[in-house]
PDB file of N, CA and C in Angstrom:
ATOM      1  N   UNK A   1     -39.665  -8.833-115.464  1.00  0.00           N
ATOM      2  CA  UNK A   1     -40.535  -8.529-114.351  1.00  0.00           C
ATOM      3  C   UNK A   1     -41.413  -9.747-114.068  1.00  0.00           C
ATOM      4  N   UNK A   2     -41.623 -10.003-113.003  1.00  0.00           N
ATOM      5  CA  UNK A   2     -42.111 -11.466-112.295  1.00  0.00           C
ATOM      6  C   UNK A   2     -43.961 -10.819-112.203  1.00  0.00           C
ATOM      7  N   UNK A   3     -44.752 -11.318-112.537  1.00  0.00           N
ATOM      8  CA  UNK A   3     -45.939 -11.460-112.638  1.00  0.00           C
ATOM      9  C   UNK A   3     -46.558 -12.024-110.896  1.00  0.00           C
ATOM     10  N   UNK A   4     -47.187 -11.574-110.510  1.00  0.00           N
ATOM     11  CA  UNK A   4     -47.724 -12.210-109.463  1.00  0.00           C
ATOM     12  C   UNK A   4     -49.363 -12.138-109.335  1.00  0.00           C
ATOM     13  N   UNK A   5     -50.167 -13.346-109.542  1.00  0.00           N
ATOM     14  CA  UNK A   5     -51.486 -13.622-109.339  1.00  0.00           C
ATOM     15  C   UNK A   5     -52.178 -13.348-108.012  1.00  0.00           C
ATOM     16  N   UNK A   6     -53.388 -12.732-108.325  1.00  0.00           N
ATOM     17  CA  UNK A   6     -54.523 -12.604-106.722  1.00  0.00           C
ATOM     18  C   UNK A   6     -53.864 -14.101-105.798  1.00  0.00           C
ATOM     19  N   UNK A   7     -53.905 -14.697-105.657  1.00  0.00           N
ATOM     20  CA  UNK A   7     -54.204 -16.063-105.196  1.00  0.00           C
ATOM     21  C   UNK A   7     -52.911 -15.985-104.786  1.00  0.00           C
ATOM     22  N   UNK A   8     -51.482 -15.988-105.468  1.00  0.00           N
ATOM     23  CA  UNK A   8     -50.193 -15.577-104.900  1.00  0.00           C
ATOM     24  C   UNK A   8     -49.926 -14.513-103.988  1.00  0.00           C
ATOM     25  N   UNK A   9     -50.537 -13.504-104.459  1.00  0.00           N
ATOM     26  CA  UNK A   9     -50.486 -12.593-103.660  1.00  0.00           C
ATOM     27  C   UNK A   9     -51.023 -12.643-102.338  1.00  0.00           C
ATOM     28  N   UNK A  10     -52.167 -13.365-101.666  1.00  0.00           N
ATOM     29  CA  UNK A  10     -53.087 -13.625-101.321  1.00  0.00           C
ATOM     30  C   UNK A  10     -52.070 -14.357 -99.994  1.00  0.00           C
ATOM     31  N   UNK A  11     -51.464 -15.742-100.904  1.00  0.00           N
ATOM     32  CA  UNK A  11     -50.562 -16.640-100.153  1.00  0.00           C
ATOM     33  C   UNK A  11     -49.363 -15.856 -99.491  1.00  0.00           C
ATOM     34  N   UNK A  12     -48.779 -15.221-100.277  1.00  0.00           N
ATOM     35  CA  UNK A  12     -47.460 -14.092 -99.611  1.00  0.00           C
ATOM     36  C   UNK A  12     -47.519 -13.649 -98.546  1.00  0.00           C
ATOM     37  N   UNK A  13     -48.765 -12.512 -98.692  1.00  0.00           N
ATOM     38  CA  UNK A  13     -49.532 -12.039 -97.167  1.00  0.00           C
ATOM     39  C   UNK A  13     -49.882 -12.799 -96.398  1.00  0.00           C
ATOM     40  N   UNK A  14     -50.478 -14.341 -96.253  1.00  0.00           N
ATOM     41  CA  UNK A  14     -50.625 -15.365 -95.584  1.00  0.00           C
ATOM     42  C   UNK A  14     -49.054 -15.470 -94.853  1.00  0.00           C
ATOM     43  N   UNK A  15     -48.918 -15.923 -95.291  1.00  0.00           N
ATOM     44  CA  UNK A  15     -47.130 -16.689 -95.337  1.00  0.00           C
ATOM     45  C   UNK A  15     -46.337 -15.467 -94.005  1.00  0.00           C
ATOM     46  N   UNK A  16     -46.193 -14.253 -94.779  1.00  0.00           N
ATOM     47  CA  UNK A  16     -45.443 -13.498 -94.456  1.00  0.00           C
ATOM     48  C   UNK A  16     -46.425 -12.854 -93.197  1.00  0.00           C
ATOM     49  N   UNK A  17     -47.553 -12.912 -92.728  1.00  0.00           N
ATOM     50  CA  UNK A  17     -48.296 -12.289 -91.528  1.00  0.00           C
ATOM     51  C   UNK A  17     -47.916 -13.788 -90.729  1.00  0.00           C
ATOM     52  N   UNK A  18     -47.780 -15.020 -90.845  1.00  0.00           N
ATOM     53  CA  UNK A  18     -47.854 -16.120 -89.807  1.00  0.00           C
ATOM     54  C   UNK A  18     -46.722 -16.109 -89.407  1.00  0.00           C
ATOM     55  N   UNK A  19     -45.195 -15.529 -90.124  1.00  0.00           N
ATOM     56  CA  UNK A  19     -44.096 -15.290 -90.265  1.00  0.00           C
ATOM     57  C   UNK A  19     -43.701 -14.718 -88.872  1.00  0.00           C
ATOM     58  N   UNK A  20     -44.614 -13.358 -89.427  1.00  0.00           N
ATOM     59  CA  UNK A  20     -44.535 -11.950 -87.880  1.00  0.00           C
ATOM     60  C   UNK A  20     -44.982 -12.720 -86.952  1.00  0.00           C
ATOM     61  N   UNK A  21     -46.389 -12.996 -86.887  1.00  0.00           N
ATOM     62  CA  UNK A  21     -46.649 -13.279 -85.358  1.00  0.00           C
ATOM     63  C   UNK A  21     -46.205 -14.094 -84.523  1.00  0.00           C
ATOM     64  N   UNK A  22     -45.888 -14.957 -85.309  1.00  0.00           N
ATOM     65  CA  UNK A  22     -45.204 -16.399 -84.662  1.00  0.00           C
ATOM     66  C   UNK A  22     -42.698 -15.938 -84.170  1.00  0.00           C
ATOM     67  N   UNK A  23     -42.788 -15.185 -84.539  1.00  0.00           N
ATOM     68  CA  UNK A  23     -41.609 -15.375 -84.311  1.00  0.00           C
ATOM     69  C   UNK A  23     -41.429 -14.312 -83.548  1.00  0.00           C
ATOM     70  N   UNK A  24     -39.851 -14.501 -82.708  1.00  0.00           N
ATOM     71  CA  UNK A  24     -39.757 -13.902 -81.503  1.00  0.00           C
ATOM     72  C   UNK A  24     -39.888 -12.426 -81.599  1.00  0.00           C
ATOM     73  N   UNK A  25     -39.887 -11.427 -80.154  1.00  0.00           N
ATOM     74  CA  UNK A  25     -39.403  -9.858 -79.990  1.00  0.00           C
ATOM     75  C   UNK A  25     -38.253  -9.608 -80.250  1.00  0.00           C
ATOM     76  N   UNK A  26     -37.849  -9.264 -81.905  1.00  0.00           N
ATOM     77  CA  UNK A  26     -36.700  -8.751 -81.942  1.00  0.00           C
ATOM     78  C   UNK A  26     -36.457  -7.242 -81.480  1.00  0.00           C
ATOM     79  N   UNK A  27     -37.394  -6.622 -81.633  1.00  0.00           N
ATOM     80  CA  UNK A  27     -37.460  -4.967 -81.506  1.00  0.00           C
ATOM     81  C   UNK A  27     -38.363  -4.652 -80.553  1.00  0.00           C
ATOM     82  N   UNK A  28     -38.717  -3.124 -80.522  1.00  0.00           N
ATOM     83  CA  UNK A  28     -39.678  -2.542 -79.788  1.00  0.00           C
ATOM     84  C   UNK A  28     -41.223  -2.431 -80.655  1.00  0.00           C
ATOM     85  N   UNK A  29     -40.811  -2.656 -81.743  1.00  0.00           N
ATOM     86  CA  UNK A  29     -42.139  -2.489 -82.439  1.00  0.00           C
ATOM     87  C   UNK A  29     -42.744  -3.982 -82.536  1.00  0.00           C
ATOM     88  N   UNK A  30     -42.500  -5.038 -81.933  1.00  0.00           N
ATOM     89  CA  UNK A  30     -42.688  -6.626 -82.705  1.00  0.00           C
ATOM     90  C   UNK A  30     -44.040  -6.544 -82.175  1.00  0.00           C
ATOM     91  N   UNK A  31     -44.892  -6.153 -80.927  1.00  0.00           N
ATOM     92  CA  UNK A  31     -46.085  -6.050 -80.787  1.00  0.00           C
ATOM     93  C   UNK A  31     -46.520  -5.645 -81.756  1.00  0.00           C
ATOM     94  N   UNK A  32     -46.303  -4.185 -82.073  1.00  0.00           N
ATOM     95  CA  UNK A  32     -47.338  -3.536 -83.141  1.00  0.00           C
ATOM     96  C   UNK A  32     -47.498  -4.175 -84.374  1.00  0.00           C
ATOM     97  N   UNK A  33     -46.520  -5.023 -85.286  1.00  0.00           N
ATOM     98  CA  UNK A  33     -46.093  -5.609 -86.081  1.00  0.00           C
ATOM     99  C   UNK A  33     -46.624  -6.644 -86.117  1.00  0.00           C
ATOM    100  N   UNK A  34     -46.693  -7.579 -85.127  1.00  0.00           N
ATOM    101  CA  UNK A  34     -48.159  -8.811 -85.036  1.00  0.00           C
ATOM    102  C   UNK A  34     -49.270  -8.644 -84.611  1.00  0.00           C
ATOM    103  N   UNK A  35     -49.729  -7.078 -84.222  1.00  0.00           N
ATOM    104  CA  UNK A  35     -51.115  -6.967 -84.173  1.00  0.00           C
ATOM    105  C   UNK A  35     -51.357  -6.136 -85.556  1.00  0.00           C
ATOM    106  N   UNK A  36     -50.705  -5.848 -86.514  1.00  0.00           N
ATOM    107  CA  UNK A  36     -51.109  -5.549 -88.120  1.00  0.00           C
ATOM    108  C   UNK A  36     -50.874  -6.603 -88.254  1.00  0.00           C
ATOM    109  N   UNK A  37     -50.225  -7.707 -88.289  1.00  0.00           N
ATOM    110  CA  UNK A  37     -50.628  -8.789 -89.344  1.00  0.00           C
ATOM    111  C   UNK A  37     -51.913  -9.661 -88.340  1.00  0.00           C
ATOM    112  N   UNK A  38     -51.875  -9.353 -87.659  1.00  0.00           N
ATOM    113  CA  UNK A  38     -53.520 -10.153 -87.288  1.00  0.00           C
ATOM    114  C   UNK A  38     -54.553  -9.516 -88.104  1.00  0.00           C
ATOM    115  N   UNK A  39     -54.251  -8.322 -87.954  1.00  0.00           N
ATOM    116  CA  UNK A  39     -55.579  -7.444 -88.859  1.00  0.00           C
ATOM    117  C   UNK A  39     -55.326  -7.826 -90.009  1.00  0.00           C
ATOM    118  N   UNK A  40     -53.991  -7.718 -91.111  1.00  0.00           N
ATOM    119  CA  UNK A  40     -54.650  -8.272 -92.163  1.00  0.00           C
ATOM    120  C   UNK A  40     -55.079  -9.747 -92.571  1.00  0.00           C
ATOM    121  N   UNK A  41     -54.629 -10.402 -91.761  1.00  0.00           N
ATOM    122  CA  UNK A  41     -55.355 -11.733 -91.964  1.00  0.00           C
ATOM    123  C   UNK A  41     -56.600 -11.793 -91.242  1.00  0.00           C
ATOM    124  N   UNK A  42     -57.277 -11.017 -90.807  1.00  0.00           N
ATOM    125  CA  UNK A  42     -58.367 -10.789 -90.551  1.00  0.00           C
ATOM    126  C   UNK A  42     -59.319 -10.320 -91.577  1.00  0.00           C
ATOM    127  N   UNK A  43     -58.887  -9.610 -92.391  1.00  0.00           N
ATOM    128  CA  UNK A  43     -59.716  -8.576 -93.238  1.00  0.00           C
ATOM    129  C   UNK A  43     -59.654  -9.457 -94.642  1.00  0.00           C
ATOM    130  N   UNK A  44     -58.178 -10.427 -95.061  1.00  0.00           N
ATOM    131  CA  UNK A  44     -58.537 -11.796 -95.882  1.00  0.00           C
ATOM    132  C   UNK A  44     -60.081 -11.917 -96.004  1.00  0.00           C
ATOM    133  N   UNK A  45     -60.114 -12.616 -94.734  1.00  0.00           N
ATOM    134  CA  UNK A  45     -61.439 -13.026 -94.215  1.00  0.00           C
ATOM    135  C   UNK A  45     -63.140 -12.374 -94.165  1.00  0.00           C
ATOM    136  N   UNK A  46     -63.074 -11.484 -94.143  1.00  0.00           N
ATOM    137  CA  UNK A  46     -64.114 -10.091 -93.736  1.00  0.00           C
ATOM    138  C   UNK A  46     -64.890 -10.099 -95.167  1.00  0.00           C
ATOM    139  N   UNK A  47     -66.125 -10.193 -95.068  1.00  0.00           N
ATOM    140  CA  UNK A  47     -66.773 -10.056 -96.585  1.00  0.00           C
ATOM    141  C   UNK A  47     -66.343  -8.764 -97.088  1.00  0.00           C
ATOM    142  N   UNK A  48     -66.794  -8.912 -98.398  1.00  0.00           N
ATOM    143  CA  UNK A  48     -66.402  -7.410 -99.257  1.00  0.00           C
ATOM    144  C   UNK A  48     -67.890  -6.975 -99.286  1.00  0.00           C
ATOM    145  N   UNK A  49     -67.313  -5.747 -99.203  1.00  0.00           N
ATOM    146  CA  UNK A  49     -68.351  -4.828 -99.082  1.00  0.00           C
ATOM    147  C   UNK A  49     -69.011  -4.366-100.578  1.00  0.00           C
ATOM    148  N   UNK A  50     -70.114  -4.172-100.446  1.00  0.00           N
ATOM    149  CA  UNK A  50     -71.087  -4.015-101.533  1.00  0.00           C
ATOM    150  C   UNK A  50     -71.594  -2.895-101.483  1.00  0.00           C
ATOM    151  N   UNK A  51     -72.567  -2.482-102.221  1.00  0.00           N
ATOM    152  CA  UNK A  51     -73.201  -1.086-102.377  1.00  0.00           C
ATOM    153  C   UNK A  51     -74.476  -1.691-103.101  1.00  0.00           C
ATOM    154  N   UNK A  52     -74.966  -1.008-102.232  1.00  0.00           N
ATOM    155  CA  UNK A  52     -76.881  -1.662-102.444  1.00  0.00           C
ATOM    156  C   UNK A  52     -77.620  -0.128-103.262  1.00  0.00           C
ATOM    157  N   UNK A  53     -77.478  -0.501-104.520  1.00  0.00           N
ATOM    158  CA  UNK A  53     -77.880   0.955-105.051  1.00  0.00           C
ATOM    159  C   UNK A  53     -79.110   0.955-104.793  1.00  0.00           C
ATOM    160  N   UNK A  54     -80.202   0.096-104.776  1.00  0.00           N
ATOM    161  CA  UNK A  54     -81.266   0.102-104.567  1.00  0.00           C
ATOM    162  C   UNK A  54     -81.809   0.804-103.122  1.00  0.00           C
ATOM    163  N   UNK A  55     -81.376   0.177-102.382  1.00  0.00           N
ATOM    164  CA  UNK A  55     -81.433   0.976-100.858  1.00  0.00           C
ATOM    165  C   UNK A  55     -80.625   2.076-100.834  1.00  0.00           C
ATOM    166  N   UNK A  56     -79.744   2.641-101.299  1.00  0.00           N
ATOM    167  CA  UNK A  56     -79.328   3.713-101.409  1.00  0.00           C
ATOM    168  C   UNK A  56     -80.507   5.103-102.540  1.00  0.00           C
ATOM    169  N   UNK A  57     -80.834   4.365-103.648  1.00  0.00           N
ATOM    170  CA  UNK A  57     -81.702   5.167-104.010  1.00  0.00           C
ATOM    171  C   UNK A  57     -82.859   5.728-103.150  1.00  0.00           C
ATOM    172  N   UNK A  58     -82.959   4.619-102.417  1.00  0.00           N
ATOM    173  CA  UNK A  58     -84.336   5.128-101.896  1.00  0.00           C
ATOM    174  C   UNK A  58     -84.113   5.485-100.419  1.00  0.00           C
ATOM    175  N   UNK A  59     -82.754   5.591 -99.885  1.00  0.00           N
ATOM    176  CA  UNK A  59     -82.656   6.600 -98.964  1.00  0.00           C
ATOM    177  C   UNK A  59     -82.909   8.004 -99.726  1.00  0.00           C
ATOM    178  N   UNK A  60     -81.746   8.267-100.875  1.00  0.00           N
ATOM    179  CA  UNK A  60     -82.082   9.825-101.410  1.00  0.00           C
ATOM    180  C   UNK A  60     -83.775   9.995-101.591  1.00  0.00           C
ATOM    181  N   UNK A  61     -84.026   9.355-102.020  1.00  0.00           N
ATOM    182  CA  UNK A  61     -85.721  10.156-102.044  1.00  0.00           C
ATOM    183  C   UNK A  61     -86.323  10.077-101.103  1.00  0.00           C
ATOM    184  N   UNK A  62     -86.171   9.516 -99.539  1.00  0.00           N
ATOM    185  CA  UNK A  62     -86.395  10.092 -98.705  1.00  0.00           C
ATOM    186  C   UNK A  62     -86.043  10.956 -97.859  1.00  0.00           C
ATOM    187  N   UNK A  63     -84.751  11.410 -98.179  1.00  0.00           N
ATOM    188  CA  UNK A  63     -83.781  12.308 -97.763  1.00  0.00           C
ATOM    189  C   UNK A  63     -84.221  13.507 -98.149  1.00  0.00           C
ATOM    190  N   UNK A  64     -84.300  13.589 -99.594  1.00  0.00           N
ATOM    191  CA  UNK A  64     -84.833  14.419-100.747  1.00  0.00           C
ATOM    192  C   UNK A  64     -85.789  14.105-101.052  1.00  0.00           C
ATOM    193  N   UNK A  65     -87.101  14.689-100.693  1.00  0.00           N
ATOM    194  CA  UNK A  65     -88.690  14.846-101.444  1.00  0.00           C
ATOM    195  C   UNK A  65     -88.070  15.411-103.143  1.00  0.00           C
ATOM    196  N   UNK A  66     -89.089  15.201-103.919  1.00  0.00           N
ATOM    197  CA  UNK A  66     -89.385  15.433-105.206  1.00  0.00           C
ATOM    198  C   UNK A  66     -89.478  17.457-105.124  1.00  0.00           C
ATOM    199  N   UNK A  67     -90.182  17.744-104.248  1.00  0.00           N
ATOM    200  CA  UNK A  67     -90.165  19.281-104.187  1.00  0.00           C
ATOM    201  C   UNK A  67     -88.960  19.941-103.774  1.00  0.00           C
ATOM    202  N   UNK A  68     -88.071  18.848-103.316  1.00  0.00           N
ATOM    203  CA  UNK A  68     -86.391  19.871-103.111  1.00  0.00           C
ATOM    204  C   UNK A  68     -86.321  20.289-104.293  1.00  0.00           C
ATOM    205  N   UNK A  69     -86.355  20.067-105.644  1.00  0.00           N
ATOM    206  CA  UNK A  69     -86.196  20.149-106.662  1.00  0.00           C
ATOM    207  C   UNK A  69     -86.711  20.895-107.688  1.00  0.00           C
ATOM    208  N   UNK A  70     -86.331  21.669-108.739  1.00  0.00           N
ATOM    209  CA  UNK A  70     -86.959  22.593-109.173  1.00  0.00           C
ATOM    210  C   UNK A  70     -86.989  21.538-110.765  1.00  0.00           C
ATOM    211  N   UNK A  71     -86.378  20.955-111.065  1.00  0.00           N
ATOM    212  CA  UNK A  71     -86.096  19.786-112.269  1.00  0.00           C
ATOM    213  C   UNK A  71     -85.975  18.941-112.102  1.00  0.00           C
ATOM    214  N   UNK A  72     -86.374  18.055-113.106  1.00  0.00           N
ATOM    215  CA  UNK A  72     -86.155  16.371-113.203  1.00  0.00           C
ATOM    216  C   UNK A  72     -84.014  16.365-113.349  1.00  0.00           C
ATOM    217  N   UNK A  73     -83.791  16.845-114.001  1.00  0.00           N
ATOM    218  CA  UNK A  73     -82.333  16.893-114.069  1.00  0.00           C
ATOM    219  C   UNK A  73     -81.471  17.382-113.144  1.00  0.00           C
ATOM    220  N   UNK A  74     -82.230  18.124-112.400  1.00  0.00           N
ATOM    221  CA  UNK A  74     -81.657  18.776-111.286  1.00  0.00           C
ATOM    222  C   UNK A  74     -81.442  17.724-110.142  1.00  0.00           C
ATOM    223  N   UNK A  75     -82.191  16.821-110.085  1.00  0.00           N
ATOM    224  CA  UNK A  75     -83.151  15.699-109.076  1.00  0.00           C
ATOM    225  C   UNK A  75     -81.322  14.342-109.569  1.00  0.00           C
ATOM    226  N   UNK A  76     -81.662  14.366-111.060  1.00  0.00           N
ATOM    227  CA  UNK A  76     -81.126  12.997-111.604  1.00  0.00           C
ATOM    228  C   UNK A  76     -79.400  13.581-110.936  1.00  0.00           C
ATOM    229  N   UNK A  77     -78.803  15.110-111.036  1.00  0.00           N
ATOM    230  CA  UNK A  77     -77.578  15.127-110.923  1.00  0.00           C
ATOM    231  C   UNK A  77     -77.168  14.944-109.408  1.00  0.00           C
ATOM    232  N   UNK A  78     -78.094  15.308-108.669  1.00  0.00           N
ATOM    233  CA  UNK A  78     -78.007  15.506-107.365  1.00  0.00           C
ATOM    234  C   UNK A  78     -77.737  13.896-107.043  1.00  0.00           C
ATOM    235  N   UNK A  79     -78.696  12.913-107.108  1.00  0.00           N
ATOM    236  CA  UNK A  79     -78.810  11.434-107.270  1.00  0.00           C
ATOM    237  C   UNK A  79     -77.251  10.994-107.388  1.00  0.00           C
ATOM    238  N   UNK A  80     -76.805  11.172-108.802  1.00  0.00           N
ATOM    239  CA  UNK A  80     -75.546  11.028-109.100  1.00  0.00           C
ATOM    240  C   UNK A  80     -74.105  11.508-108.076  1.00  0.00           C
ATOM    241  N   UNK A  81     -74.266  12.789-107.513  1.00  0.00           N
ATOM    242  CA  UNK A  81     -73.469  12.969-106.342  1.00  0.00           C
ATOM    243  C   UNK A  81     -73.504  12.247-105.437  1.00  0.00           C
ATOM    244  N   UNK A  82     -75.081  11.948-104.929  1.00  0.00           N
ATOM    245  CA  UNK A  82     -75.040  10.834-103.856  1.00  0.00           C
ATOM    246  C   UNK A  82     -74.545  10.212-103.937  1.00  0.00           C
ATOM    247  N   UNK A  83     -74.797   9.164-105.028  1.00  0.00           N
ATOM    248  CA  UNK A  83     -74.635   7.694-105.416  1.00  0.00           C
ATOM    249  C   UNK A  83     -72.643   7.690-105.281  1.00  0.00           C
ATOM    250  N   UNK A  84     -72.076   9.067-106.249  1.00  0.00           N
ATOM    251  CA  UNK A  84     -70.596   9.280-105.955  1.00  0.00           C
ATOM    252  C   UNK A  84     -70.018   8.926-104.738  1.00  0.00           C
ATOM    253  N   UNK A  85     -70.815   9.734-103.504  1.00  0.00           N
ATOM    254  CA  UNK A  85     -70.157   9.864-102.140  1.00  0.00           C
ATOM    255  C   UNK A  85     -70.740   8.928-101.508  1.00  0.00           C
ATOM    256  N   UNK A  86     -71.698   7.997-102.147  1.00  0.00           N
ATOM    257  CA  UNK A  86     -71.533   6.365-101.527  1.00  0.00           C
ATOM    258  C   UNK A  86     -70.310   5.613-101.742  1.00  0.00           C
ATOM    259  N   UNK A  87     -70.032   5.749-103.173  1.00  0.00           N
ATOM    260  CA  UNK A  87     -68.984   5.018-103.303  1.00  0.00           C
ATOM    261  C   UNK A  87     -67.582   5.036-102.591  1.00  0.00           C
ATOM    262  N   UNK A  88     -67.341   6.521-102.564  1.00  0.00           N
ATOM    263  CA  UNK A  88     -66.180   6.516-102.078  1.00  0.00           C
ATOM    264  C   UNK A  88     -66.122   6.256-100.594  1.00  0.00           C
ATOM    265  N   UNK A  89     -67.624   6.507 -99.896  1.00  0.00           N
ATOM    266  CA  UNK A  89     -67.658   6.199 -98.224  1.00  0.00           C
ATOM    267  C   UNK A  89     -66.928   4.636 -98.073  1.00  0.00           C
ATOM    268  N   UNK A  90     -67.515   3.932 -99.552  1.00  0.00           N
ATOM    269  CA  UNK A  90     -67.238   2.404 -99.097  1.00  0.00           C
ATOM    270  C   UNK A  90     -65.913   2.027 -99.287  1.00  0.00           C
ATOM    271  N   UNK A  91     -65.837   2.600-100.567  1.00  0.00           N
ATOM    272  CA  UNK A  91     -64.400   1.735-100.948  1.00  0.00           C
ATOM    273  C   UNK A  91     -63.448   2.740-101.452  1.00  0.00           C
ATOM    274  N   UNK A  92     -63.255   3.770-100.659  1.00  0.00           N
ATOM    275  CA  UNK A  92     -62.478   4.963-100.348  1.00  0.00           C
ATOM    276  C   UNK A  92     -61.962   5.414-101.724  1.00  0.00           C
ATOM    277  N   UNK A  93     -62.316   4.888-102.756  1.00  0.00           N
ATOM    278  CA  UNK A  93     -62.341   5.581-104.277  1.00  0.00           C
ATOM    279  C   UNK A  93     -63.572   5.354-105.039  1.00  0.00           C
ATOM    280  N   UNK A  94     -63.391   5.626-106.225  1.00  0.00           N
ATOM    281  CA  UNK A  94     -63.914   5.409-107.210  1.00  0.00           C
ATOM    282  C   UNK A  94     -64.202   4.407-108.219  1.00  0.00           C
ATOM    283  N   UNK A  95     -65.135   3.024-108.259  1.00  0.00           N
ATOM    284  CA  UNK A  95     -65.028   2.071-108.849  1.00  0.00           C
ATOM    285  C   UNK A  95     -64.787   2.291-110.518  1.00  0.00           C
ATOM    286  N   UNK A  96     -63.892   1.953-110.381  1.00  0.00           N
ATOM    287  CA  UNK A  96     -63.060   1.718-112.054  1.00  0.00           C
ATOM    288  C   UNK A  96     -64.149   0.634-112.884  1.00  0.00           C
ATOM    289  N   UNK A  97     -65.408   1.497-113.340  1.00  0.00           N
ATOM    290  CA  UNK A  97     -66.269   0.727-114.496  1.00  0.00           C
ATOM    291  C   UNK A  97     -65.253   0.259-115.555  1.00  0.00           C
ATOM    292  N   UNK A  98     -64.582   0.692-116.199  1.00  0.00           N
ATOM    293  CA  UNK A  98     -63.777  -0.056-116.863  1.00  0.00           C
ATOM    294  C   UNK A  98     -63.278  -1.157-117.007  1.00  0.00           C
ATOM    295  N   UNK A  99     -62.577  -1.662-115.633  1.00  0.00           N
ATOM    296  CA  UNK A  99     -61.860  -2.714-115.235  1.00  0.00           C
ATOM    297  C   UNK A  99     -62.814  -3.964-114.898  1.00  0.00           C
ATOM    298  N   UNK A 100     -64.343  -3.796-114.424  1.00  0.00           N
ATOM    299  CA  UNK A 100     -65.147  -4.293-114.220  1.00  0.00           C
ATOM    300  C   UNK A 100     -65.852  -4.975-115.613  1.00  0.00           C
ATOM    301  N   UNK A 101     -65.950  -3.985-116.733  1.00  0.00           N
ATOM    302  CA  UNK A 101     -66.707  -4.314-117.690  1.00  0.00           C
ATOM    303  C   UNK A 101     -65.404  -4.798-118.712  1.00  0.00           C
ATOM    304  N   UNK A 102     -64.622  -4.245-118.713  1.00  0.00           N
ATOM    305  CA  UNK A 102     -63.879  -4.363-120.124  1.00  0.00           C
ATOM    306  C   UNK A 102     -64.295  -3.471-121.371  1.00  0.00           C
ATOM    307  N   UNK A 103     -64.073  -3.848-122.519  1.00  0.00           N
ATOM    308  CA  UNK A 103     -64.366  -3.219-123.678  1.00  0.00           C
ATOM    309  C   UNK A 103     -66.144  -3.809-124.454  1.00  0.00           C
ATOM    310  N   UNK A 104     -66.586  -2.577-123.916  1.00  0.00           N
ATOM    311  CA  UNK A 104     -68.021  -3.212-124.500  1.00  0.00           C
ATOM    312  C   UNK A 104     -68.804  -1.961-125.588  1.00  0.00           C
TER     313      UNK A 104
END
């Protein structure tokens, strides 16, 4: 099995989107087909998106007063859902702490 690196991978999609757009209408789809590879060589490009826990915290507590709450734990789990359905708003899953940290 052939191994392929970010940076290869990276080049492939390069390669293979300049491929599409540039070469002739063979079909009925060749429009649609070079306006996806414009987009993804567009999105190459496009910063990555982040998650500002900080500004996100402090939307929930203004979202949520301290008196929605009948507990401090009640307060901390609710927090935690938020913070969940930030994540997935952004990056349509779940960040894999794992893969980020490694073995610690």
């Amino acid at each position: 099995m052939t191994i392929i690196i970010r940076g290869q991978q990276k080049q492939i999609l390069i390669d293979t989107a300049n491929h599409v757009i540039s070469r002739d209408n063979t079909s009925p789809y060749s429009e649609n087909l070079r306006e996806l590879a414009r987009i993804a060589l567009a999105s190459l490009d496009a910063d990555k998106q982040e998650l500002k826990i900080a500004e996100l915290i402090n939307k929930f507590y203004e979202r949520y007063p301290l008196a929605s709450f009948n507990k401090d734990t009640d307060r901390a789990e609710a927090l935690g859902y938020f913070l969940a359905g930030a994540e997935l708003q952004c990056f349509g899953e779940f960040i894999k702490y794992e893969e980020l940290f490694g073995d610690e």
